[in-house]
PDB file of N, CA and C in Angstrom:
ATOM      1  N   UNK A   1       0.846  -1.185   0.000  1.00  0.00           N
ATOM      2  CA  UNK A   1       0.000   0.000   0.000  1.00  0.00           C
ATOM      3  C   UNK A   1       0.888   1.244   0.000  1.00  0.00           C
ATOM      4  N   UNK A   2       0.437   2.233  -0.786  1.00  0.00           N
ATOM      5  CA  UNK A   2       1.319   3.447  -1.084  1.00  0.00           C
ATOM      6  C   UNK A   2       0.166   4.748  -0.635  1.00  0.00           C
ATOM      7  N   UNK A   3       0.391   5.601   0.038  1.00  0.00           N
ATOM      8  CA  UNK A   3      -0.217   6.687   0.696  1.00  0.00           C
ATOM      9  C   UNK A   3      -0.166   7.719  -0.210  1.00  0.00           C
ATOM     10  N   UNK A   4      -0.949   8.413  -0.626  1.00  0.00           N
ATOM     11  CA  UNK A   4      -1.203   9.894  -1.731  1.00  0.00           C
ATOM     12  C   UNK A   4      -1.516  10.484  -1.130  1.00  0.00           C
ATOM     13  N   UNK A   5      -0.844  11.989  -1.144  1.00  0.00           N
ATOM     14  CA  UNK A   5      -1.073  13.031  -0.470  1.00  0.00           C
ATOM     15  C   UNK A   5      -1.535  14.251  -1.225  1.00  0.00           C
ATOM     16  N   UNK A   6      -1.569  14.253  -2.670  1.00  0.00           N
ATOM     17  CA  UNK A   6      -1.011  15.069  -3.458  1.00  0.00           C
ATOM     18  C   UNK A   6      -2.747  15.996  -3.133  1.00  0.00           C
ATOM     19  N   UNK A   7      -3.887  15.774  -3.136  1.00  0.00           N
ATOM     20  CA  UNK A   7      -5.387  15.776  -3.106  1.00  0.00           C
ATOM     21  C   UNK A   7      -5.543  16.929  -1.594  1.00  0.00           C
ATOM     22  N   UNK A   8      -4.588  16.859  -0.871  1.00  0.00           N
ATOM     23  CA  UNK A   8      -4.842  17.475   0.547  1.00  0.00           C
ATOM     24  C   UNK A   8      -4.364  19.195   0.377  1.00  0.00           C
ATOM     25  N   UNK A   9      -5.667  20.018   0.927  1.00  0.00           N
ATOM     26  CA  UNK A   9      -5.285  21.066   0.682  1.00  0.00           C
ATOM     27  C   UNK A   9      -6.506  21.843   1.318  1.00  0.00           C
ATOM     28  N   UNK A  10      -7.248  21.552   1.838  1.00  0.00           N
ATOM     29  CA  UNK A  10      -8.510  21.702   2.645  1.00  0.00           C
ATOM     30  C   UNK A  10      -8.846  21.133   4.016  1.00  0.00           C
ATOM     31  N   UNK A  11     -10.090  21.168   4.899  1.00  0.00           N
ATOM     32  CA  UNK A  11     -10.135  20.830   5.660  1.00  0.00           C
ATOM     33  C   UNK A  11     -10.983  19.055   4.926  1.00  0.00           C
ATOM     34  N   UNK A  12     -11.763  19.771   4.028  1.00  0.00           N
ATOM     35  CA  UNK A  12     -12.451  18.400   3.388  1.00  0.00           C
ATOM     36  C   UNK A  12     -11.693  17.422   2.738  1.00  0.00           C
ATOM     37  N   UNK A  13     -10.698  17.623   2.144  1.00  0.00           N
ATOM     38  CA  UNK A  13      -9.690  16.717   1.473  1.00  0.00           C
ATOM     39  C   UNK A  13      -8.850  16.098   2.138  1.00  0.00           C
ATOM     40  N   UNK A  14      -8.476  17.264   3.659  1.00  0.00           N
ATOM     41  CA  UNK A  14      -7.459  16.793   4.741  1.00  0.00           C
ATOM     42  C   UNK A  14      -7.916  15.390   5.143  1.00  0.00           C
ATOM     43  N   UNK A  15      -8.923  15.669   5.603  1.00  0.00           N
ATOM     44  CA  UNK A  15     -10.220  14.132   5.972  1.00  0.00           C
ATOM     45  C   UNK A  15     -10.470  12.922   5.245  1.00  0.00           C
ATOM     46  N   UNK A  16      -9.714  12.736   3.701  1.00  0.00           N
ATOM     47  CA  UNK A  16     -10.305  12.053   2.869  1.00  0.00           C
ATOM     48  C   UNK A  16      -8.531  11.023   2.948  1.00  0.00           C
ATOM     49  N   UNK A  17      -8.464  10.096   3.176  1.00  0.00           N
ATOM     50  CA  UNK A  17      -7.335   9.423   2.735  1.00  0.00           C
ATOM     51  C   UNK A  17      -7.201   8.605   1.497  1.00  0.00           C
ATOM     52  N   UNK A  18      -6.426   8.652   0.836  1.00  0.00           N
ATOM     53  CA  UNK A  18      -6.103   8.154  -0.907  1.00  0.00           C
ATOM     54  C   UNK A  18      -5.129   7.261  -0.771  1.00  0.00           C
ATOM     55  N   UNK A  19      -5.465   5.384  -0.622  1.00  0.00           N
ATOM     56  CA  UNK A  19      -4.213   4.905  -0.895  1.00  0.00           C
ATOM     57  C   UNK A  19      -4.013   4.222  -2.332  1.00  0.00           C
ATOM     58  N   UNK A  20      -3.123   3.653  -2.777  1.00  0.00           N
ATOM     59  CA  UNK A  20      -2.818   2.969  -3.899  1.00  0.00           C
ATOM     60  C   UNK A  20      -2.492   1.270  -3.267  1.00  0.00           C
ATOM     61  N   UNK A  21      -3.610   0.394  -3.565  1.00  0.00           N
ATOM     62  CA  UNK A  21      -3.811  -0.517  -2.931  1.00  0.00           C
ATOM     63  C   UNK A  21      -2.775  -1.868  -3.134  1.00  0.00           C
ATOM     64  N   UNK A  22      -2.468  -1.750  -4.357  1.00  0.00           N
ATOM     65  CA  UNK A  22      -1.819  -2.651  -4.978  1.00  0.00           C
ATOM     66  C   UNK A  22      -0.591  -2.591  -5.384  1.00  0.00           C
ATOM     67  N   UNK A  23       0.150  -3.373  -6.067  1.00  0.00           N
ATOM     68  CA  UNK A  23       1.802  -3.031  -6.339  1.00  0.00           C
ATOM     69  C   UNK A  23       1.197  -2.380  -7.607  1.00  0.00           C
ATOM     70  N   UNK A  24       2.828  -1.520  -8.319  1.00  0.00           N
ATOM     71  CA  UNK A  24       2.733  -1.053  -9.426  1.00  0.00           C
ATOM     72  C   UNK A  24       2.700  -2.504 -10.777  1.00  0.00           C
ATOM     73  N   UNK A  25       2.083  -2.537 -11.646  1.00  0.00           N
ATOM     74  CA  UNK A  25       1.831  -3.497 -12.851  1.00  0.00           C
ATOM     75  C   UNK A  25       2.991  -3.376 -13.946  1.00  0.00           C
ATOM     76  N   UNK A  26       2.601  -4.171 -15.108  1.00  0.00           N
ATOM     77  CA  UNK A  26       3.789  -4.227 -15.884  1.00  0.00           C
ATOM     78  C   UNK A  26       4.274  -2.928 -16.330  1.00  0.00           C
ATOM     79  N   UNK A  27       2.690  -2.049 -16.511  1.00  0.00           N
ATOM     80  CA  UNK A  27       3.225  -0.263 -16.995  1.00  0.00           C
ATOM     81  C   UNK A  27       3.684   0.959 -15.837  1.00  0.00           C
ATOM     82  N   UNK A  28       3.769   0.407 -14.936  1.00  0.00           N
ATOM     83  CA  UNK A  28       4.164   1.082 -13.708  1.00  0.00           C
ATOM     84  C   UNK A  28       3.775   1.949 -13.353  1.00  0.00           C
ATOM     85  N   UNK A  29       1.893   1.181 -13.301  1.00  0.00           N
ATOM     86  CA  UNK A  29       1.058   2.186 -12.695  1.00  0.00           C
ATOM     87  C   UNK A  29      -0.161   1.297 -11.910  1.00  0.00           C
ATOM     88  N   UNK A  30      -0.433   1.524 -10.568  1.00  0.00           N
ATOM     89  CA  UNK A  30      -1.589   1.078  -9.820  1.00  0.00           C
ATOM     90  C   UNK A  30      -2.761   0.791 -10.470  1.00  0.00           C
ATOM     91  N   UNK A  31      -3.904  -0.171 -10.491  1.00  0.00           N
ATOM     92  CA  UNK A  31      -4.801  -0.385 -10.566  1.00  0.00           C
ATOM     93  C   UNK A  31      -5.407  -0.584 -10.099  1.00  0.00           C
ATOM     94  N   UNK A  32      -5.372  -0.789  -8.076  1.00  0.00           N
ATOM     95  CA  UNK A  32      -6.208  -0.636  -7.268  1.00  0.00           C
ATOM     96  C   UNK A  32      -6.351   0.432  -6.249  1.00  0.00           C
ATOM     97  N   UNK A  33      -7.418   1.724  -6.113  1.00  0.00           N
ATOM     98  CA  UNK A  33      -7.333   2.910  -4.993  1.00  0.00           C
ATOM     99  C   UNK A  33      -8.311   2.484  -3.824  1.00  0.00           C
ATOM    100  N   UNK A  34      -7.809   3.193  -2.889  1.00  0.00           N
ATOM    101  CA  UNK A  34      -8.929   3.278  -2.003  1.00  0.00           C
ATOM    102  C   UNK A  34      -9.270   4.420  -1.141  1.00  0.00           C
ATOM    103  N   UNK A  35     -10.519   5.417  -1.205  1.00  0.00           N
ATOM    104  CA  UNK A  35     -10.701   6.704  -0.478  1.00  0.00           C
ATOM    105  C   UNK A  35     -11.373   6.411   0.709  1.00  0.00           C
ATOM    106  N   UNK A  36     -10.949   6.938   1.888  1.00  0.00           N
ATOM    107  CA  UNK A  36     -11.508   6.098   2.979  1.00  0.00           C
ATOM    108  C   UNK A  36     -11.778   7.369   4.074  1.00  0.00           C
ATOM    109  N   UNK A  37     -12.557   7.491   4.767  1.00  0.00           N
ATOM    110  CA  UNK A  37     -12.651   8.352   6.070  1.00  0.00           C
ATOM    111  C   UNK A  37     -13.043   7.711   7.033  1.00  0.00           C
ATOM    112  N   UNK A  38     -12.733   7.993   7.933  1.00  0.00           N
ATOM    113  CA  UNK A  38     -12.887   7.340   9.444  1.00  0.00           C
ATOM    114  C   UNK A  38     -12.830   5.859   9.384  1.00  0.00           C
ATOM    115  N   UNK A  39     -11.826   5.671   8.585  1.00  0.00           N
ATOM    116  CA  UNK A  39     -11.634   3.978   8.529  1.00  0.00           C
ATOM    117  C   UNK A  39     -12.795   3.481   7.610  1.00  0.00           C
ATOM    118  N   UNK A  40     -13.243   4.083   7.028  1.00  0.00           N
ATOM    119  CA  UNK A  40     -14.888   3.740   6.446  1.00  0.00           C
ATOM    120  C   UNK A  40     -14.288   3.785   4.954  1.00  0.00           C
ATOM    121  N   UNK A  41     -14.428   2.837   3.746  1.00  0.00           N
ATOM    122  CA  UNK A  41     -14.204   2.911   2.803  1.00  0.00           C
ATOM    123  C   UNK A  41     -15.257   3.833   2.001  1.00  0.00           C
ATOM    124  N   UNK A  42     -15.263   4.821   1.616  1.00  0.00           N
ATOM    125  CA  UNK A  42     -15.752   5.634   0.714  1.00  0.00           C
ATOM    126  C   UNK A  42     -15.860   5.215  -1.211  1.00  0.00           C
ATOM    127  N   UNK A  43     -14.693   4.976  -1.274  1.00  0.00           N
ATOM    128  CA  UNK A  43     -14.560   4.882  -2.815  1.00  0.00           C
ATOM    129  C   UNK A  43     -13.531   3.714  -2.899  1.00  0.00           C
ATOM    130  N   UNK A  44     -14.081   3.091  -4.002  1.00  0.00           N
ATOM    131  CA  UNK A  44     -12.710   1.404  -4.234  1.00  0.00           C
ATOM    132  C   UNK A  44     -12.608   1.383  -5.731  1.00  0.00           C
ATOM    133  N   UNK A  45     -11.589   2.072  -6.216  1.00  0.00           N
ATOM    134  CA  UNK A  45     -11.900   2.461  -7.882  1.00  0.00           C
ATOM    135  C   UNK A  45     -10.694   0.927  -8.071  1.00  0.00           C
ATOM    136  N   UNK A  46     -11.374   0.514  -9.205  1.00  0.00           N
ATOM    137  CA  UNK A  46     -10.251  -0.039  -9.843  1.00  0.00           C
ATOM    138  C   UNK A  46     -10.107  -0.321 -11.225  1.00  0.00           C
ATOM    139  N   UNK A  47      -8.681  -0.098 -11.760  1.00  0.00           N
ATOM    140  CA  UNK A  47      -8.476   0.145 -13.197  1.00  0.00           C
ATOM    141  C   UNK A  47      -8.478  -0.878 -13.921  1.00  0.00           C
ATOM    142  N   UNK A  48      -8.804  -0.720 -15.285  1.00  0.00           N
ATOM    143  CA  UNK A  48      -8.311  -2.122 -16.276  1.00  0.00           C
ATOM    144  C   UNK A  48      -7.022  -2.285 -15.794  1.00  0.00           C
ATOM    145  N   UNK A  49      -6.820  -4.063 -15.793  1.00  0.00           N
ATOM    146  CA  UNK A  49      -5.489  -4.784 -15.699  1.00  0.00           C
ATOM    147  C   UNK A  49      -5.411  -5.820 -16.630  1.00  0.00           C
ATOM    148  N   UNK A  50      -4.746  -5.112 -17.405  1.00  0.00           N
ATOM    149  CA  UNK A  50      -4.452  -6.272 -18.393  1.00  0.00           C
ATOM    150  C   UNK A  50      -4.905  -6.135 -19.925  1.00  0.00           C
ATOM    151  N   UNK A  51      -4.512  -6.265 -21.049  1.00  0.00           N
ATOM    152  CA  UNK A  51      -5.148  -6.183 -22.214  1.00  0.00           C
ATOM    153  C   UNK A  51      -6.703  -6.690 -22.341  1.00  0.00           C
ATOM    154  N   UNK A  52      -7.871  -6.314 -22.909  1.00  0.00           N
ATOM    155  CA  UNK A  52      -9.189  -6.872 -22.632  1.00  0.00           C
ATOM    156  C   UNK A  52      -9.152  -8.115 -23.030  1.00  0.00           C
ATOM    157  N   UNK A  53      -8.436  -7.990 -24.268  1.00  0.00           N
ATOM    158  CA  UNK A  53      -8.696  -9.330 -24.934  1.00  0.00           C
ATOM    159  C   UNK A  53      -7.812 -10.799 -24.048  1.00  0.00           C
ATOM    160  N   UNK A  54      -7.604 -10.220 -23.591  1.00  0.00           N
ATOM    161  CA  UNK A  54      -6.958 -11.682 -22.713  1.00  0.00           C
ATOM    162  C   UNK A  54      -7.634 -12.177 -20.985  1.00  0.00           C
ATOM    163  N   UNK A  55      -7.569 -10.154 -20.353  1.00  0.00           N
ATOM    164  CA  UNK A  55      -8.574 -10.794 -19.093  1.00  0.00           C
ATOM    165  C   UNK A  55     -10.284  -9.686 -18.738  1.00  0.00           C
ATOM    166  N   UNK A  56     -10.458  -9.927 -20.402  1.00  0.00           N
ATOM    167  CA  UNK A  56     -11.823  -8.791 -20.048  1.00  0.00           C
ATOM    168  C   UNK A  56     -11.786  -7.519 -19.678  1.00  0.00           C
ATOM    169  N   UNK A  57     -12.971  -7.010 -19.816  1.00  0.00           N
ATOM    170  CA  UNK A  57     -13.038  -5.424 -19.324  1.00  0.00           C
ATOM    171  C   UNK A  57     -13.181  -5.793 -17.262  1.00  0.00           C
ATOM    172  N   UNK A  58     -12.178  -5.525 -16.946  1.00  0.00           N
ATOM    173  CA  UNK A  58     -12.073  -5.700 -15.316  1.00  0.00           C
ATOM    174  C   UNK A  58     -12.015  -4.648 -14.688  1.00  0.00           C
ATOM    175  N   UNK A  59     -12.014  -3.101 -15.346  1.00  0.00           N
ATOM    176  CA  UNK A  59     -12.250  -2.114 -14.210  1.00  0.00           C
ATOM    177  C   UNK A  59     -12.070  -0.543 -15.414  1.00  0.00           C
ATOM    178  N   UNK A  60     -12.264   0.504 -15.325  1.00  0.00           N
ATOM    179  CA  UNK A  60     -12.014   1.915 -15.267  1.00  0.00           C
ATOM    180  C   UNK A  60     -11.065   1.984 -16.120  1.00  0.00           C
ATOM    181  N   UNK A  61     -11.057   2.945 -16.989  1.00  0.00           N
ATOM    182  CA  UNK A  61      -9.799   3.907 -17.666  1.00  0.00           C
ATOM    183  C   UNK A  61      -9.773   5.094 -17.271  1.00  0.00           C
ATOM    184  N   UNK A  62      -8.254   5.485 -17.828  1.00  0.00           N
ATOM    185  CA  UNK A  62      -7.892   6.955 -16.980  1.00  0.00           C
ATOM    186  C   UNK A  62      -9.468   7.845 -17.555  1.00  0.00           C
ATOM    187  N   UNK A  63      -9.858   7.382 -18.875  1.00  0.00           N
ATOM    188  CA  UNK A  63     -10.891   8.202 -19.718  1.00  0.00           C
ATOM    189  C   UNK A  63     -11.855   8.159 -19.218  1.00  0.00           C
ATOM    190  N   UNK A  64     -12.741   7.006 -18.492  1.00  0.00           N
ATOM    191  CA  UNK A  64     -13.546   7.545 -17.674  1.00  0.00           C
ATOM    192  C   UNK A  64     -13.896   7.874 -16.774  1.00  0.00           C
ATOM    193  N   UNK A  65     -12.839   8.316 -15.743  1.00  0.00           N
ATOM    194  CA  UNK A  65     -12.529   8.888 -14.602  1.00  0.00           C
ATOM    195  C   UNK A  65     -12.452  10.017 -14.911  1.00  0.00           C
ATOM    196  N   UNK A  66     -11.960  10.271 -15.995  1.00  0.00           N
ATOM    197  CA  UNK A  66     -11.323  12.190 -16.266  1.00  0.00           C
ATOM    198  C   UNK A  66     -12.791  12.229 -16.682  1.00  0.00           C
ATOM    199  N   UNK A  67     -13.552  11.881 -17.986  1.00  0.00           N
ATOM    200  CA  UNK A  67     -15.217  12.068 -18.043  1.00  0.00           C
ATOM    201  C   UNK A  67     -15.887  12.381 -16.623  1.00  0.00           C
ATOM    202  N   UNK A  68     -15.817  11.651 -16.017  1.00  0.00           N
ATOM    203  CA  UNK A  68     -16.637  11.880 -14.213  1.00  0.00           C
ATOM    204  C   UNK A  68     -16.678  13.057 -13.794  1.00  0.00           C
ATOM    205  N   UNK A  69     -14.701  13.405 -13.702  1.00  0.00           N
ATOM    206  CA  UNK A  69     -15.111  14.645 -13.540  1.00  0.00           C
ATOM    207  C   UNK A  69     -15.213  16.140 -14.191  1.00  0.00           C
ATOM    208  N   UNK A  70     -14.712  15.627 -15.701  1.00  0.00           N
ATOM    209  CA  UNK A  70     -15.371  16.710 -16.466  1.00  0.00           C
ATOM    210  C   UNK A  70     -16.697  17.136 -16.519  1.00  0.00           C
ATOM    211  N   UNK A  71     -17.594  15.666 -16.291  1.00  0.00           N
ATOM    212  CA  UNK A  71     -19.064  16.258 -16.392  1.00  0.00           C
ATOM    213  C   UNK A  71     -19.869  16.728 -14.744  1.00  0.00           C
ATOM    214  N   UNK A  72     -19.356  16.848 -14.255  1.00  0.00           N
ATOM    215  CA  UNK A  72     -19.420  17.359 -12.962  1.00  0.00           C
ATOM    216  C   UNK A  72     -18.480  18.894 -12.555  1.00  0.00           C
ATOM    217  N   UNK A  73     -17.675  19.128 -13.460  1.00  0.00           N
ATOM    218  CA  UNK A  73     -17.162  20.666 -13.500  1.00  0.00           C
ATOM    219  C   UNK A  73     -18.134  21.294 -14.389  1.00  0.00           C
ATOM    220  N   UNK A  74     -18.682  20.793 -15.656  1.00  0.00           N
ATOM    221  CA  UNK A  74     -19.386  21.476 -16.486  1.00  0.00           C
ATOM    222  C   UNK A  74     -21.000  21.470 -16.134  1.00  0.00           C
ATOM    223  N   UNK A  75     -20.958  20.690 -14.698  1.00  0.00           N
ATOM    224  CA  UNK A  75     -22.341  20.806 -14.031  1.00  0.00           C
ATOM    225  C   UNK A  75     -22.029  22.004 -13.115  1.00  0.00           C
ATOM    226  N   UNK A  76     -21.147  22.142 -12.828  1.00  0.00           N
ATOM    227  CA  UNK A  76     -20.540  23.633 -11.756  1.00  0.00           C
ATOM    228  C   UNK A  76     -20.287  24.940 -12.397  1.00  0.00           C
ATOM    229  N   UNK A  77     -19.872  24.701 -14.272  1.00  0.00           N
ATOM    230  CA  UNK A  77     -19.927  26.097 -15.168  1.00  0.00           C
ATOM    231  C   UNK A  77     -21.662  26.585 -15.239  1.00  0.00           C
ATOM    232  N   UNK A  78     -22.627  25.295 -15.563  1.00  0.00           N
ATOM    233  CA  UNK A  78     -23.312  25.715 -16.084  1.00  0.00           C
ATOM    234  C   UNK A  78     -24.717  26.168 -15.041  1.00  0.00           C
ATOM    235  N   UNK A  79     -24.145  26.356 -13.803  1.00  0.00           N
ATOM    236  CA  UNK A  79     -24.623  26.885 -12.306  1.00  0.00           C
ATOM    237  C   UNK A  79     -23.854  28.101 -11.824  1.00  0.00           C
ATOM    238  N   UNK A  80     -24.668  28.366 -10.729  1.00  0.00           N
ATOM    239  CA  UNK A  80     -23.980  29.347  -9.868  1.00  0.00           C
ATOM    240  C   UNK A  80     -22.568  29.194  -9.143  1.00  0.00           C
ATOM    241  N   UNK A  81     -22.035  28.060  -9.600  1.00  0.00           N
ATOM    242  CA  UNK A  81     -20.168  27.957  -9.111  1.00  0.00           C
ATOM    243  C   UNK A  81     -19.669  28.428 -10.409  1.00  0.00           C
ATOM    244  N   UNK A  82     -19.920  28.339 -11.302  1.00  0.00           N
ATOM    245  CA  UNK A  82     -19.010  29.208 -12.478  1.00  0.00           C
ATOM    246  C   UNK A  82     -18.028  29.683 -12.318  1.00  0.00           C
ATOM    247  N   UNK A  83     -16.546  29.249 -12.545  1.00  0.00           N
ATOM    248  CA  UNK A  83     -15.786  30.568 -12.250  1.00  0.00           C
ATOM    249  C   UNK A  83     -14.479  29.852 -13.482  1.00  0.00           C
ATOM    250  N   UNK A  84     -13.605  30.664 -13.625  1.00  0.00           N
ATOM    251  CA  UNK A  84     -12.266  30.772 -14.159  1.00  0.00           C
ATOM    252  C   UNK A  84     -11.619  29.586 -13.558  1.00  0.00           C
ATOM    253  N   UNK A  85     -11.555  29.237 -12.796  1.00  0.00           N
ATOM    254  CA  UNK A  85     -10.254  28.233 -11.984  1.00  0.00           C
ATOM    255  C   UNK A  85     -11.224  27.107 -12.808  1.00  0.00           C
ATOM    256  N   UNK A  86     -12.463  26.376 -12.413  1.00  0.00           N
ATOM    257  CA  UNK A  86     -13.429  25.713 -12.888  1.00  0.00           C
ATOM    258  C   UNK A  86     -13.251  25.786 -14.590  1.00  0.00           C
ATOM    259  N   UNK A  87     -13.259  26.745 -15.017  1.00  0.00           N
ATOM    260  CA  UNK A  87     -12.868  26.280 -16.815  1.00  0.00           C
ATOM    261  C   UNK A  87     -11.765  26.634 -16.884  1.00  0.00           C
ATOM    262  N   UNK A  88     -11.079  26.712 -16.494  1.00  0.00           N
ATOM    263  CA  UNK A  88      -9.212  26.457 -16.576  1.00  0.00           C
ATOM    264  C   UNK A  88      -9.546  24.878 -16.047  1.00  0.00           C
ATOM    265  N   UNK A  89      -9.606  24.175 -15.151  1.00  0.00           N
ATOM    266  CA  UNK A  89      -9.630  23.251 -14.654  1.00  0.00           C
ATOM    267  C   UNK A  89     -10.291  21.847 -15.692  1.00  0.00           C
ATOM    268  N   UNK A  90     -11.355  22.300 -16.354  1.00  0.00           N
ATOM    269  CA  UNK A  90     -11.899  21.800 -17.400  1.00  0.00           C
ATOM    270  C   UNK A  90     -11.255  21.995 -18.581  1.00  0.00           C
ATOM    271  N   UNK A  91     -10.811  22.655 -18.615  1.00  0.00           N
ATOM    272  CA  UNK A  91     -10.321  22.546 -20.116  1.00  0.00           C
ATOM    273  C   UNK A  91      -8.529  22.148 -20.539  1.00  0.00           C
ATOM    274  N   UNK A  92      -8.145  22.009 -19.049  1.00  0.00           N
ATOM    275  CA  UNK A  92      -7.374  20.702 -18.825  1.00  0.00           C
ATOM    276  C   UNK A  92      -7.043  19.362 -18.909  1.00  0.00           C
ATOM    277  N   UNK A  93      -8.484  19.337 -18.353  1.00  0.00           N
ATOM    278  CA  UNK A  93      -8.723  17.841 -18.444  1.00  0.00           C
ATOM    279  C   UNK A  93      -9.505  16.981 -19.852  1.00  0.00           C
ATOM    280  N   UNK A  94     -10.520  18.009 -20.464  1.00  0.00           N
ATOM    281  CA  UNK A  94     -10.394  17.797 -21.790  1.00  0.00           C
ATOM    282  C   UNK A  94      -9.038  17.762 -22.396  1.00  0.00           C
ATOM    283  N   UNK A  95      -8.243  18.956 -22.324  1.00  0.00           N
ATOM    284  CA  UNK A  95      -7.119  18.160 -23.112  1.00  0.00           C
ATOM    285  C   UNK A  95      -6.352  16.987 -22.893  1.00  0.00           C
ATOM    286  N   UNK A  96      -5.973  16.545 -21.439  1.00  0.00           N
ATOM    287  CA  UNK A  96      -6.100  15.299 -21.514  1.00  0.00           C
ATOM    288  C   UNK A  96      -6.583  13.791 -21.766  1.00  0.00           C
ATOM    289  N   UNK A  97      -7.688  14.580 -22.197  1.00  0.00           N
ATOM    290  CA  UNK A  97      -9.055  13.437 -22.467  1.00  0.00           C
ATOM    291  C   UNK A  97      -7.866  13.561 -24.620  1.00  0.00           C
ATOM    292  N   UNK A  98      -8.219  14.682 -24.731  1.00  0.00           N
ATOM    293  CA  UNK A  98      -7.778  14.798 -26.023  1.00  0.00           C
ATOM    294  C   UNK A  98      -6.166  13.298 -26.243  1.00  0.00           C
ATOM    295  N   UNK A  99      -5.668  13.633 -25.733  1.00  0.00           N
ATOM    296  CA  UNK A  99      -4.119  13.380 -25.472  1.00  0.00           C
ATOM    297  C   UNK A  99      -4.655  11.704 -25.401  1.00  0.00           C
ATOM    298  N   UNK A 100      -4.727  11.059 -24.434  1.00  0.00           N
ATOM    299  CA  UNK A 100      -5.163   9.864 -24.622  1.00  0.00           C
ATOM    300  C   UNK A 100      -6.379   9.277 -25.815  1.00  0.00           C
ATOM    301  N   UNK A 101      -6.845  10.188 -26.104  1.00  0.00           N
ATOM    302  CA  UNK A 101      -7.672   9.474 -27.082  1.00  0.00           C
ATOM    303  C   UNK A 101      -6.822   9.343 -28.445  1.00  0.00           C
ATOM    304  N   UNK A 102      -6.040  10.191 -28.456  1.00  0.00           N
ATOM    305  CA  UNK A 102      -4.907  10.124 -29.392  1.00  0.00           C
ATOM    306  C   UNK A 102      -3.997   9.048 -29.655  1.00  0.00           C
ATOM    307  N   UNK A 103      -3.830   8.977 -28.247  1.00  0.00           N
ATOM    308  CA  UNK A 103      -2.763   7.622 -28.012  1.00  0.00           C
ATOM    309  C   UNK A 103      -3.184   6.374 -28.708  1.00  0.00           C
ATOM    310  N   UNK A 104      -4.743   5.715 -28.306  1.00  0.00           N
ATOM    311  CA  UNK A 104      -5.797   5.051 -28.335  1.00  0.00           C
ATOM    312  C   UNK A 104      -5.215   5.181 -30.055  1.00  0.00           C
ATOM    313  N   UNK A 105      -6.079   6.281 -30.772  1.00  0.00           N
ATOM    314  CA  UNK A 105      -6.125   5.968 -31.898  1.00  0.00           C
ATOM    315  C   UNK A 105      -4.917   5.598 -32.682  1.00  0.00           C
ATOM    316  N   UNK A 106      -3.792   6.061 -32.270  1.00  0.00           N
ATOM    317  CA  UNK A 106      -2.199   5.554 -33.137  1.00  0.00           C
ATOM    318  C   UNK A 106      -2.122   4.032 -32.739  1.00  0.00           C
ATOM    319  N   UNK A 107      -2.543   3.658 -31.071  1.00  0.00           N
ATOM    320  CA  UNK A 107      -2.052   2.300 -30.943  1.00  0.00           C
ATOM    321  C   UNK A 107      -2.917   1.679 -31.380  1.00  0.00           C
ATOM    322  N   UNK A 108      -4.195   1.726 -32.378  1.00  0.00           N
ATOM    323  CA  UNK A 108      -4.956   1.253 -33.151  1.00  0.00           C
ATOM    324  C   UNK A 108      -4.629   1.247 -34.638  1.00  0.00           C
ATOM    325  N   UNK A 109      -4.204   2.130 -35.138  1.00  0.00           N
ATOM    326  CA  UNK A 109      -3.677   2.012 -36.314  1.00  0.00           C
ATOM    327  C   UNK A 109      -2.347   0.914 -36.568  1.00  0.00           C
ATOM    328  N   UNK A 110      -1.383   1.268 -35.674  1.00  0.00           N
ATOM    329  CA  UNK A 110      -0.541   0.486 -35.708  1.00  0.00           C
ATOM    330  C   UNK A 110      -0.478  -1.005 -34.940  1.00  0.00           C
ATOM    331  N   UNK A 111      -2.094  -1.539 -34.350  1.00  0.00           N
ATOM    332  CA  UNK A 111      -2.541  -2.622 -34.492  1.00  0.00           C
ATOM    333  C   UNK A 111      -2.125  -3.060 -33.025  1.00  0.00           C
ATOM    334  N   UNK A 112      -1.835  -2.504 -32.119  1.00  0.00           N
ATOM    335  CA  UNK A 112      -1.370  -3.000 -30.829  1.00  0.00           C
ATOM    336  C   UNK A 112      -2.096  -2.551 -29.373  1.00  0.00           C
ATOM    337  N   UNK A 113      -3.096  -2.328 -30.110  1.00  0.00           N
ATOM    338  CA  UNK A 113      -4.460  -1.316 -29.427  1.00  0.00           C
ATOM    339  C   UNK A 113      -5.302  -2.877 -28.240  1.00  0.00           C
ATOM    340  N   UNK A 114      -5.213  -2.806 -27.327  1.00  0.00           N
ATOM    341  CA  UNK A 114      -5.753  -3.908 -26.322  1.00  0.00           C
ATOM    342  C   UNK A 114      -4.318  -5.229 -25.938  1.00  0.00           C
ATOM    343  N   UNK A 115      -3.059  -4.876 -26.129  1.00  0.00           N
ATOM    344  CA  UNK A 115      -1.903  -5.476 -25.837  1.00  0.00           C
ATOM    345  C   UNK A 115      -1.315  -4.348 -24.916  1.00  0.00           C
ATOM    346  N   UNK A 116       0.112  -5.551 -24.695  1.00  0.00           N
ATOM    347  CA  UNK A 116       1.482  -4.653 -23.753  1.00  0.00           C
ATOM    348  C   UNK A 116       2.355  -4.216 -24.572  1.00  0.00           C
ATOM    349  N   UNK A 117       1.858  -4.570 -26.310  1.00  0.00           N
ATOM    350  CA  UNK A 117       3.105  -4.181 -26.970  1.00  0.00           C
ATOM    351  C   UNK A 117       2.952  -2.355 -27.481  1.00  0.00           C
ATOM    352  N   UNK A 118       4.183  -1.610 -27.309  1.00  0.00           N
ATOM    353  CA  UNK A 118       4.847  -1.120 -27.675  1.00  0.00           C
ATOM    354  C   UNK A 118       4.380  -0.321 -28.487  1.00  0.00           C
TER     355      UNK A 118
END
């Protein structure tokens, strides 16, 4: 288990603990979190592991996590939280949405789209 701190910056976030549940995988990145308060599990996200085609769709992409909370900032533009930090913040994360979907489409062209290869 690996402890994240990076999220703390409030009294509400102070409260929220973020671990990384699992070892790092072949791409040297976690696929199991856990958000927890008062010892109480809150949130148990867990990511695809593994190419689909070998062990199924088994959990989350970075893409629809960043969706979650894009459409929940653009539920906060299109209300009375509106502000600048909020579409700076959004239009971040669309471009990251951009950026991986990119990826997606080259490692599809070049046919290695649901593998570890390269």
């Amino acid at each position: 288990m690996r402890e994240i701190k990076g999220h703390i910056i409030n009294p509400t976030n102070d409260a929220l603990s973020l671990v990384a549940m699992d070892e790092k995988g072949q791409g040297n990145a976690n696929h199991h979190y856990q958000v927890t308060h008062d010892n109480s599990t809150l949130v148990d996200v867990r990511f695809q592991n593994g190419p689909i085609n070998e062990h199924g769709v088994n959990g989350l992409t970075n893409e629809v996590l960043l969706e979650i909370v894009a459409d929940r900032l653009r539920g906060f533009q299109d209300g009375e939280y509106r502000c600048k930090e909020n579409a700076c913040a959004l239009t971040h994360i669309e471009e990251a949405q951009h950026w991986l979907q990119q990826r997606t489409i080259e490692r599809m062209r070049r046919g290695v789209e649901g593998t570890h290869k390269k």
